[in-house]
C-alpha atoms as a PDB file:
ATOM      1  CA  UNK A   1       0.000   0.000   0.000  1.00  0.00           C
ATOM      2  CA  UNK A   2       1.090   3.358  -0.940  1.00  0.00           C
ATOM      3  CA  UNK A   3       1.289   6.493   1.341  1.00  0.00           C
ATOM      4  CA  UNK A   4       1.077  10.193   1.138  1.00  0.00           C
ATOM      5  CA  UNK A   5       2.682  13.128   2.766  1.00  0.00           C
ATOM      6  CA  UNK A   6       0.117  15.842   4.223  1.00  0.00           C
ATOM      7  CA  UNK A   7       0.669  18.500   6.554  1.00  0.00           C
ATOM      8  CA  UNK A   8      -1.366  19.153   9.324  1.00  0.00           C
ATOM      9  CA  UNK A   9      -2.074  21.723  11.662  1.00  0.00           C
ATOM     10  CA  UNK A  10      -2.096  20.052  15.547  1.00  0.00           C
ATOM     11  CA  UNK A  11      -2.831  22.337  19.144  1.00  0.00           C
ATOM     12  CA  UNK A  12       0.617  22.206  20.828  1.00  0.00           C
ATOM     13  CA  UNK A  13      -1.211  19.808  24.145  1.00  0.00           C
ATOM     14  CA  UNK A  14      -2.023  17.556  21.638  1.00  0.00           C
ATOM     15  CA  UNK A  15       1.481  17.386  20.206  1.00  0.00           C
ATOM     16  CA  UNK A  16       3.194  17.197  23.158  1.00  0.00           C
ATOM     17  CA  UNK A  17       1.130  14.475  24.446  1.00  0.00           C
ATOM     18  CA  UNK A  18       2.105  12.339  21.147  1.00  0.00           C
ATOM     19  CA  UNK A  19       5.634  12.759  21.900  1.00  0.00           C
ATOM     20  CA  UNK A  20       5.151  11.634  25.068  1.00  0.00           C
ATOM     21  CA  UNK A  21       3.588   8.365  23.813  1.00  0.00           C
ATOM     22  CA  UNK A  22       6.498   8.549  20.678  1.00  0.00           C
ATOM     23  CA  UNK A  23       9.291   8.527  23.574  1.00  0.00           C
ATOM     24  CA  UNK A  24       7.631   5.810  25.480  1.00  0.00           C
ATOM     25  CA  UNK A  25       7.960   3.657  22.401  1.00  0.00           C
ATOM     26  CA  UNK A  26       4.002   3.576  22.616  1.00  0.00           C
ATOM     27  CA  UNK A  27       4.417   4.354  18.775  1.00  0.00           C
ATOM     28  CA  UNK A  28       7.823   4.004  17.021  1.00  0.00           C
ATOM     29  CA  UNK A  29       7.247   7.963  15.129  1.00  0.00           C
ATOM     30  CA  UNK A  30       4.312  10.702  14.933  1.00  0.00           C
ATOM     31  CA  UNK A  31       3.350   9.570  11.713  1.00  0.00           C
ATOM     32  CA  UNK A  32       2.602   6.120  12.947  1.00  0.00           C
ATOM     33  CA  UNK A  33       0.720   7.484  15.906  1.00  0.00           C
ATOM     34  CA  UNK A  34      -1.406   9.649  13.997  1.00  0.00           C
ATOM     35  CA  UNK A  35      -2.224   7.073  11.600  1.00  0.00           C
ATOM     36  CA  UNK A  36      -2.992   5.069  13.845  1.00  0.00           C
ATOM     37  CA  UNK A  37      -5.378   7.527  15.218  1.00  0.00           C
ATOM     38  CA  UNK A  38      -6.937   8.319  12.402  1.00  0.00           C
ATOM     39  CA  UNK A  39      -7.828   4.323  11.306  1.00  0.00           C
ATOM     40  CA  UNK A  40      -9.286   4.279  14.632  1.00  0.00           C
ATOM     41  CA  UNK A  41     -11.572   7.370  14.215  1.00  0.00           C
ATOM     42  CA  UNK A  42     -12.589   6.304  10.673  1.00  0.00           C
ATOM     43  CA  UNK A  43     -13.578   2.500  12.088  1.00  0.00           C
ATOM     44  CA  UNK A  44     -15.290   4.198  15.004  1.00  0.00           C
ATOM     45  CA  UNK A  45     -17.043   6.363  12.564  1.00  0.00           C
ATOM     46  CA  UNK A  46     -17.830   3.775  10.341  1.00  0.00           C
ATOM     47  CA  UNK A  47     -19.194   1.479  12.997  1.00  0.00           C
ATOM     48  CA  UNK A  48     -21.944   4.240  13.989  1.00  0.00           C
ATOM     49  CA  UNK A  49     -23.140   4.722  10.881  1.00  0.00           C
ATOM     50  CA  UNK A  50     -23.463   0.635  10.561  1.00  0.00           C
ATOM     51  CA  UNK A  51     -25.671   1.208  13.844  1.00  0.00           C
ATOM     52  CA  UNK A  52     -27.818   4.182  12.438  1.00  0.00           C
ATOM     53  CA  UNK A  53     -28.925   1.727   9.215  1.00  0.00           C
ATOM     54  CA  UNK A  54     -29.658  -1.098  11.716  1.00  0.00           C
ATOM     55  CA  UNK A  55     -31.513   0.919  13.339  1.00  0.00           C
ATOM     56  CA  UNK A  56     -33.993   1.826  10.395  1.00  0.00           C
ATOM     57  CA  UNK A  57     -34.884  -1.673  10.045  1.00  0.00           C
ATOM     58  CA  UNK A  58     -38.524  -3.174  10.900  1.00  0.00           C
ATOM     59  CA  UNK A  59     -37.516  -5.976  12.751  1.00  0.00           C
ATOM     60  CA  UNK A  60     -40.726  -7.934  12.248  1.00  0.00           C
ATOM     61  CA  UNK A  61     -40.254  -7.673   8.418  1.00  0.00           C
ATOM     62  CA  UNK A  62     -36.933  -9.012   8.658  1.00  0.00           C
ATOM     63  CA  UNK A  63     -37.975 -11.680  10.437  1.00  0.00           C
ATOM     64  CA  UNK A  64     -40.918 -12.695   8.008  1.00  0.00           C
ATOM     65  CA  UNK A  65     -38.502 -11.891   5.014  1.00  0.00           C
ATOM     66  CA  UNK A  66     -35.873 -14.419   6.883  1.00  0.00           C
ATOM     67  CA  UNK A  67     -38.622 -17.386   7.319  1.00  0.00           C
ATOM     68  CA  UNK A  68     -40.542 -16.274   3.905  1.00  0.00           C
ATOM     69  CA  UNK A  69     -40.386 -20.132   1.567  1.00  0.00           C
ATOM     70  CA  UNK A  70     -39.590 -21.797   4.745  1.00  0.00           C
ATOM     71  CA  UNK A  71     -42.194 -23.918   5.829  1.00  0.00           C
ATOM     72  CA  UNK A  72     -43.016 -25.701   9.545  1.00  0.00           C
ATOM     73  CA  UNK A  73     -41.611 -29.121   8.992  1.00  0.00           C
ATOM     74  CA  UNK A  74     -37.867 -28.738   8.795  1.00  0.00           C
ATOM     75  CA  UNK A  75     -37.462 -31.633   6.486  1.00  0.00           C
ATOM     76  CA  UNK A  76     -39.203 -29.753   3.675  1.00  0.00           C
ATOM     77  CA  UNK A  77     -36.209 -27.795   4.087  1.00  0.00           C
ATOM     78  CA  UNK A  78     -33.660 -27.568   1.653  1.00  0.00           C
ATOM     79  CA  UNK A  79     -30.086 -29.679   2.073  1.00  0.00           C
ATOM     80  CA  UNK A  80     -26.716 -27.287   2.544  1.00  0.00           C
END
């Protein structure tokens, strides 16, 4: 995988608390630490928005939809 140079802009707390956690060998540079930061963020992000859809769903129609062809006697059932 390829990777890009950007600059960023970063409050000077912020900064110095990721060279704290560079010199503790929590992350072996800044880059890697904000990377890793921002792969977090993006999952996190991406893992609410997973909930939000879920969330529009009609449960009981997913249910019927997920039994719909399948009938009571379980040997009518089709072989996997």
């Amino acid at each position: 995988m390829g990777a890009s140079k950007i600059a960023i802009t970063i409050d000077r707390v912020l900064l110095e608390a990721l060279d704290r956690l560079v010199k503790e060998r929590v992350f072996p540079n800044r880059s890697r630490a904000i990377q890793a930061a921002v792969a977090e963020k993006l999952q996190r992000l991406e893992g609410t928005r997973l909930a939000r859809e879920c969330a529009k769903l009609d449960p009981a129609f997913e249910s019927a939809l997920a039994e719909e062809g399948l009938g009571d006697d379980p040997d009518a059932w089709p072989e996997y």
